[in-house]
C-alpha atoms as a PDB file:
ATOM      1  CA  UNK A   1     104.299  81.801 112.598  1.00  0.00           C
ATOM      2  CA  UNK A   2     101.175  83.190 110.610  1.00  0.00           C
ATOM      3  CA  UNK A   3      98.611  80.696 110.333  1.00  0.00           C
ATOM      4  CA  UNK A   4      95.879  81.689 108.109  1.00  0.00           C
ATOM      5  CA  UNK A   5      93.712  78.953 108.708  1.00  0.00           C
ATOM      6  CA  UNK A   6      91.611  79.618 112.244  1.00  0.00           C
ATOM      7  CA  UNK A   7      91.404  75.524 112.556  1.00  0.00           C
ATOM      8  CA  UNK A   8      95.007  75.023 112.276  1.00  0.00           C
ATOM      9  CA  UNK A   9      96.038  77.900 114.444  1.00  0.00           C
ATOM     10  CA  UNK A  10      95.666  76.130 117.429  1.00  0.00           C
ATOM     11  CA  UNK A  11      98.218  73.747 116.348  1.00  0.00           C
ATOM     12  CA  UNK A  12     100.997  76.180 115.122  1.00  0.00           C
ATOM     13  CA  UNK A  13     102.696  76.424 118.336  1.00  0.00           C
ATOM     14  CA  UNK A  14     103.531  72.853 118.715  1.00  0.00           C
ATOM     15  CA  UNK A  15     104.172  72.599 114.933  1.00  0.00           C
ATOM     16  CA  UNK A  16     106.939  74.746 115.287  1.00  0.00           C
ATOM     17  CA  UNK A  17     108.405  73.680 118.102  1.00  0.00           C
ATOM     18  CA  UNK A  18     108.373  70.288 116.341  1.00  0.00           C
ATOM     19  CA  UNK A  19     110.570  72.058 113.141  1.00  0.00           C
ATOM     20  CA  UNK A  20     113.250  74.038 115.455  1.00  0.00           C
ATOM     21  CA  UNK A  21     113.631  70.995 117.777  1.00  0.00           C
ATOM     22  CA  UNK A  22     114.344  68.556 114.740  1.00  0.00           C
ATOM     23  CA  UNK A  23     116.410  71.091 112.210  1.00  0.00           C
ATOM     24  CA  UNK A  24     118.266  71.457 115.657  1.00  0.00           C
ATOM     25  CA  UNK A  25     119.273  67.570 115.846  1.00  0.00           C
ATOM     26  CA  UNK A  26     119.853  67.764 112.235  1.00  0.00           C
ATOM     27  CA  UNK A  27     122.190  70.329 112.132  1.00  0.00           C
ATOM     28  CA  UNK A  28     123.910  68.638 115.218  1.00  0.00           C
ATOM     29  CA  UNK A  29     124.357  65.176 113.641  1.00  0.00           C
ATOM     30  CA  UNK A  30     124.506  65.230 110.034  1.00  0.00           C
ATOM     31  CA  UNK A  31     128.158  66.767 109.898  1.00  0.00           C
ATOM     32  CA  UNK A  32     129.031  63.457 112.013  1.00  0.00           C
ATOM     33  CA  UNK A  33     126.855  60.804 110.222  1.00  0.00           C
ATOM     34  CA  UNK A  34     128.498  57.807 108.898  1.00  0.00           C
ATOM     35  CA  UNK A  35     125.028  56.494 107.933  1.00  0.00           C
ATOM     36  CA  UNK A  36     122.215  58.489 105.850  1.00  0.00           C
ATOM     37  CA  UNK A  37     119.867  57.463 108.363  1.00  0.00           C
ATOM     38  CA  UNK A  38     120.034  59.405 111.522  1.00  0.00           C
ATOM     39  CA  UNK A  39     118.099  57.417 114.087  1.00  0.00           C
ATOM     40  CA  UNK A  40     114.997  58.515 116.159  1.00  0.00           C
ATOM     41  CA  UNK A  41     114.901  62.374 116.392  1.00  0.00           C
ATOM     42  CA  UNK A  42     112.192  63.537 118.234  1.00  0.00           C
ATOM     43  CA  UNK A  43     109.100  62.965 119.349  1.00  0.00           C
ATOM     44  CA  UNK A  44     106.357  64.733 121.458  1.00  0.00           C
ATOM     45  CA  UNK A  45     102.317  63.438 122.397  1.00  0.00           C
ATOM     46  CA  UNK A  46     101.643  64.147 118.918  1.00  0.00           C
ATOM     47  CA  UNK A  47     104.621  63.884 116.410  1.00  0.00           C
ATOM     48  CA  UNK A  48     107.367  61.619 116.191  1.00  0.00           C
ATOM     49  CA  UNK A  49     110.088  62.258 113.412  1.00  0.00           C
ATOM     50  CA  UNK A  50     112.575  59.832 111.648  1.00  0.00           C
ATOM     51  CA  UNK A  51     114.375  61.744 108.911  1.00  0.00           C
ATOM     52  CA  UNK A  52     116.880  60.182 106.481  1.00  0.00           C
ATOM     53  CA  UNK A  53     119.878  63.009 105.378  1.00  0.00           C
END
């Protein structure tokens, strides 16, 4: 991940982390979702996520 910004570049690490781990549960559940939402996905100290398909 290239960060640009020297303030942000701290953060990029954990930033992606937190978009592989949830495309990962998304990629797992959607083909079996009988519902558009998908529940609670994942969450860390910082970032929780809650995605609708």
């Amino acid at each position: 991940l290239n960060v640009v910004n020297e303030v942000y570049q701290k953060y990029a690490y954990d930033l992606e982390l937190f978009i592989h781990c949830s495309l990962d549960i998304v990629d797992e559940k959607a083909p079996k979702a009988n519902e558009m939402f998908l529940g609670h996905l994942y969450t860390d100290q910082k970032y929780k996520v809650r995605p609708s398909v």
